[in-house]
Structure formats: C-alpha cells, structure tokens
Protein backbone atom coordinates (compact mmCIF):
# COMPACT_ATOMS: atom_id res chain seq x y z
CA UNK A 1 -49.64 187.23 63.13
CA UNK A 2 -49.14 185.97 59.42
CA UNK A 3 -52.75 186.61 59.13
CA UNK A 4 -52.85 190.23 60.23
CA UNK A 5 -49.68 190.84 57.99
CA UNK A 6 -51.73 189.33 55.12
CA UNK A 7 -54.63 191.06 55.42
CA UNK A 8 -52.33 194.58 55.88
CA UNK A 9 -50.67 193.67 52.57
CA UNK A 10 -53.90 192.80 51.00
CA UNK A 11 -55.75 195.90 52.00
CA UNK A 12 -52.53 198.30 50.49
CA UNK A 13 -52.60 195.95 47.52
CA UNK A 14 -56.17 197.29 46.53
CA UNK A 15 -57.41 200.35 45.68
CA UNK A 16 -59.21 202.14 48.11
CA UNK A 17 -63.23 200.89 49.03
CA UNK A 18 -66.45 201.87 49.86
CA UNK A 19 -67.43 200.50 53.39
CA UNK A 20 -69.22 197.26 52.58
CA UNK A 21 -71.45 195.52 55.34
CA UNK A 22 -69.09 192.84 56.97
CA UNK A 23 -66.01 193.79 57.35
CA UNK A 24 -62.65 191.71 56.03
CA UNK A 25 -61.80 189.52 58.55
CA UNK A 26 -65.29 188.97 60.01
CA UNK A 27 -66.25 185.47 59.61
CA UNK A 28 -68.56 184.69 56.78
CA UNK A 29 -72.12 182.95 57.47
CA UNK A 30 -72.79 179.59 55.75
CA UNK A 31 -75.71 179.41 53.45
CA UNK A 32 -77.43 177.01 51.04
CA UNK A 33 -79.10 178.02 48.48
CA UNK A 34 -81.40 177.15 45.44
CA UNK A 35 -79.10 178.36 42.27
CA UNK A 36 -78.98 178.13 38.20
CA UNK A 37 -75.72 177.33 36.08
CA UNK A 38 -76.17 177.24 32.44
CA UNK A 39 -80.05 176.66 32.92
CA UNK A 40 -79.76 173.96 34.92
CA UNK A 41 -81.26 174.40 38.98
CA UNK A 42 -78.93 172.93 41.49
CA UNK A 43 -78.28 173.43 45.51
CA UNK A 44 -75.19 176.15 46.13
CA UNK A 45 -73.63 175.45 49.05
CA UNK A 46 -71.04 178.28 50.48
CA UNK A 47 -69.21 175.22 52.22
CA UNK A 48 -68.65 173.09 49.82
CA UNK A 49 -67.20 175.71 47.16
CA UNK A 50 -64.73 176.59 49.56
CA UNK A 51 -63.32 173.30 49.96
CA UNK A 52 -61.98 174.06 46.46
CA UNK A 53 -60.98 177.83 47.44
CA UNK A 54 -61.80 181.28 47.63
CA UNK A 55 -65.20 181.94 47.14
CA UNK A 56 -66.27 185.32 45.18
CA UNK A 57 -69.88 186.09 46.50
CA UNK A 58 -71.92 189.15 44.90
CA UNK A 59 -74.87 190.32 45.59
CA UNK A 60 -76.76 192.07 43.18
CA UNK A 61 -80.31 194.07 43.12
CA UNK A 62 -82.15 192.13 40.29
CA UNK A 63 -81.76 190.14 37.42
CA UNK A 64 -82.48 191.55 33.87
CA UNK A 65 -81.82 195.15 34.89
CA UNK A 66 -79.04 197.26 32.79
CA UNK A 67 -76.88 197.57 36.08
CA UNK A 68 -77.11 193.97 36.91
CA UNK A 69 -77.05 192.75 33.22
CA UNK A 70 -73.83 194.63 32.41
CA UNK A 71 -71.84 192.97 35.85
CA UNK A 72 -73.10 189.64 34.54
CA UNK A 73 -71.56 190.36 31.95
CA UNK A 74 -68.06 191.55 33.33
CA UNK A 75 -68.06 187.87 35.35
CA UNK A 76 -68.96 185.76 32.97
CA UNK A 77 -65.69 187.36 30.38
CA UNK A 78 -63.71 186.80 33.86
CA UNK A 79 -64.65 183.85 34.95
CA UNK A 80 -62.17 181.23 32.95
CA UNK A 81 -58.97 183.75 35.28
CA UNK A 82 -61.12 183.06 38.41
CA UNK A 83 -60.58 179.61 38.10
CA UNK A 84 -57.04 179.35 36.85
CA UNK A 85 -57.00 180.96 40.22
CA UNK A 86 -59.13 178.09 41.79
CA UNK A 87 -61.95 180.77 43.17
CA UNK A 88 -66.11 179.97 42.26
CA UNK A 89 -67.83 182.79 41.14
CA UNK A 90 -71.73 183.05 42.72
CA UNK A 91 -73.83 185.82 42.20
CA UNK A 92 -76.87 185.70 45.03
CA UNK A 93 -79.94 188.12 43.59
CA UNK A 94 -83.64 188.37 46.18
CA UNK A 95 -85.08 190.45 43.32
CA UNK A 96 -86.30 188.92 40.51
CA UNK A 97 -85.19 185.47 41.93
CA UNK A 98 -88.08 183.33 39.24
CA UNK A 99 -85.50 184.24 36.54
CA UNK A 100 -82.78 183.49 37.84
CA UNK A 101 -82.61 180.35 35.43
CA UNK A 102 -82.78 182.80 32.13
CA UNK A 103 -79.91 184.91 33.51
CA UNK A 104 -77.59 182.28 34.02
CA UNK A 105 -77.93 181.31 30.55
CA UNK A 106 -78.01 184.73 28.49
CA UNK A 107 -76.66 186.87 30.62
CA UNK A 108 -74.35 184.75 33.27
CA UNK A 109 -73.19 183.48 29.40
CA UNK A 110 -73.36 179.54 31.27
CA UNK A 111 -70.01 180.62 32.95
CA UNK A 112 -71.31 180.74 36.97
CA UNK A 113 -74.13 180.23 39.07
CA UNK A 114 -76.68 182.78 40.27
CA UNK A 115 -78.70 181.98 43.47
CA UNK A 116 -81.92 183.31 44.80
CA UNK A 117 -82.35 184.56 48.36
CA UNK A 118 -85.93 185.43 48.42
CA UNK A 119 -86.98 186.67 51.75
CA UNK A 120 -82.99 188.00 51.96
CA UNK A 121 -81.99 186.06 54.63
CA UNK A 122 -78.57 185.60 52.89
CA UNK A 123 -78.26 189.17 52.37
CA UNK A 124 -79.48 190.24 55.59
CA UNK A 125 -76.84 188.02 57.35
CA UNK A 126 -74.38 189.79 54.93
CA UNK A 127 -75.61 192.98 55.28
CA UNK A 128 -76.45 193.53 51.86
CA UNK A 129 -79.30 194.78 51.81
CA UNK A 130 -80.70 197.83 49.40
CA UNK A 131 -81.99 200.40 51.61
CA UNK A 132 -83.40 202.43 49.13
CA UNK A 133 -85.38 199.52 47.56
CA UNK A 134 -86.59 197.03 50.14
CA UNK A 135 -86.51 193.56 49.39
CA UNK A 136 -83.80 193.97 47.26
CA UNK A 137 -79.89 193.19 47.60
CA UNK A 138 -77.36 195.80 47.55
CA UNK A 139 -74.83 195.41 44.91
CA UNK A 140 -72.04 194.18 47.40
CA UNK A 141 -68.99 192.01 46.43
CA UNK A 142 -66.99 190.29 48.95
CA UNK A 143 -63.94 187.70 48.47
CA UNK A 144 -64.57 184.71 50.93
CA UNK A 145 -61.47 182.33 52.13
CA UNK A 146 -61.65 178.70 52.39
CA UNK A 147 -61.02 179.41 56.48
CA UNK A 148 -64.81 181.02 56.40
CA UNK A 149 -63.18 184.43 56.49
CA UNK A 150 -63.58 187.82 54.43
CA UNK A 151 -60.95 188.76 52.45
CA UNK A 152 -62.15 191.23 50.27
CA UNK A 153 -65.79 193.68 50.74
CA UNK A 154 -66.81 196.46 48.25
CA UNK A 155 -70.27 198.05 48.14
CA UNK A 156 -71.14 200.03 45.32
CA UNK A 157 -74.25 200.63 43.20
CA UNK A 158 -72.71 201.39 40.43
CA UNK A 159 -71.41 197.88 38.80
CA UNK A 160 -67.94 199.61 37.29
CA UNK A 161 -65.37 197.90 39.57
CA UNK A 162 -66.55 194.71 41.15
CA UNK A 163 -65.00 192.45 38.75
CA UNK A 164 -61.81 194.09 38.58
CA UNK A 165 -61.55 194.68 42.55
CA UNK A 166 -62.69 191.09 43.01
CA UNK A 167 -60.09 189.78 40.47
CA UNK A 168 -57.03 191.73 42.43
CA UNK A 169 -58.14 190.57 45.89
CA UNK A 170 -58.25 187.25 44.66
CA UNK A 171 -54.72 187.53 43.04
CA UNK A 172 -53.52 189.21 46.61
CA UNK A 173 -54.50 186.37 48.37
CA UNK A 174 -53.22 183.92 46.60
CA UNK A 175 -50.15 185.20 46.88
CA UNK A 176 -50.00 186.20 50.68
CA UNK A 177 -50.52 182.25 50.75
CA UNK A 178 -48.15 180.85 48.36
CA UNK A 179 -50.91 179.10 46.31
C-alpha cells in the first residue's frame, strides 16, 4: 500500500506528462552497456548504479545534434544536485553511437556517462524508440528506483523539460522514502 500511496503523491507532485513507453511502476529491464565518462570507455551496468540509488536513464536521438547537444547540456549543469541526491545520470543514444566518446567530454562537460545501444535493443525494451526516424531513440526520460521499478517517464522531442521533470521526480521520491 505505501507504494501505491507513493507513487499517487509522486504523480500529483509533477507536472502533468506526455505518455512515455513504460509506464511508472512497470519494472525496468536490466542492461549492460558499452559507455563514455569524461573520454574514458567503460561497461554501464543498470544494476550496479542502482545499488547506489535512483537511476535517471534518457534516451536521446543522436549525439552532436542541436536538440541533443542543448539536453547535454542541461545534465551536465545538473548533475553535481543529482548526486547530492545520490541518483547516476546515463544518457543511452543508438544514433551516432562512434561519438559517443567526444560527447561525453564537450558536450556531457565530463559530468555523466553516455552509452551506445546500437541495434536499440535497450531502447526497444524501453520503448523508446523514434518512429519517425528508424534506428534512432526517442528522446524519453524515465526515473528508475533501486527496487528495478519506474518512478518517473516523460517522452518528448523537444529537450525543454527533461532535466527539470527528472530533477522533481527524483526530489519526490526521495522524500516519499525518507532518504
């Protein structure tokens, strides 16, 4: 029951969303994956970041484009509040995934990791997908617990209020569980 209650408070806490792919609640799939921070190439794993806490996972269509470059931007200035709140930051990109490297340095400003899905099979089992641009992610932004669960899902093209929505449901959940 404390669960349901939370996630009633956490959904009138936030402003209202678009309908993103999995919905919060649904349990959310593990994944590996071959990622950049600061330059440097290193195996994400979705399991092991949430043994330190909520996970903020965001898919986005491809690196280097103005949409993509300008939310890179937003996370990396938010990052240092996302862990005061004890959350990782990844962003998870199957379009231009051989520069993934560049962009976490000059445009991920060294502050989180950026992971490649090439043949989508991260997205697809998120249901982020770009419809209008196969082989592409959607720009989709979930919050993931450390119980596997999602917390928080927001799909929108435009990259306006990802960080900001992110940030809150992060805050909201935190607080629903005393942390």
């Amino acid at each position: 029951m404390r669960i349901v209650s939370a996630a009633v408070a956490l959904a009138a806490a936030l402003p209202a969303v678009a309908l993103a792919a999995l919905p919060v609640g649904a349990p959310a799939p593990s994944f590996t994956a071959k990622a950049a921070l600061a330059g440097k190439d290193f195996n994400f794993t979705l399991d092991e970041a949430l043994k330190k806490g909520p996970v903020v996972l965001y898919f986005f269509p491809a690196a280097f484009t103005s949409g993509c470059t300008l939310e890179a931007h937003e996370f990396a200035e938010a990052t240092a509040e996302f862990n005061k709140l004890g959350a990782t930051v990844i962003g998870v990109t199957a379009g231009n995934i051989d520069r993934i490297s560049e962009f976490s340095v000059s445009e991920c400003r060294n502050k989180f990791a950026v992971a490649a899905d090439p043949d989508l099979s991260i997205a697809k089992h998120y249901d982020s997908t770009l419809a209008l641009r196969p082989g592409w992610s959607n720009r989709t932004s979930y919050v993931v617990t450390p119980d596997h669960k999602i917390a928080y899902a927001y799909s929108d093209l435009k990259p306006d209020n990802h960080v900001k929505n992110t940030l809150d449901a992060v805050k909201a959940w935190k607080t629903a569980h005393g942390k």
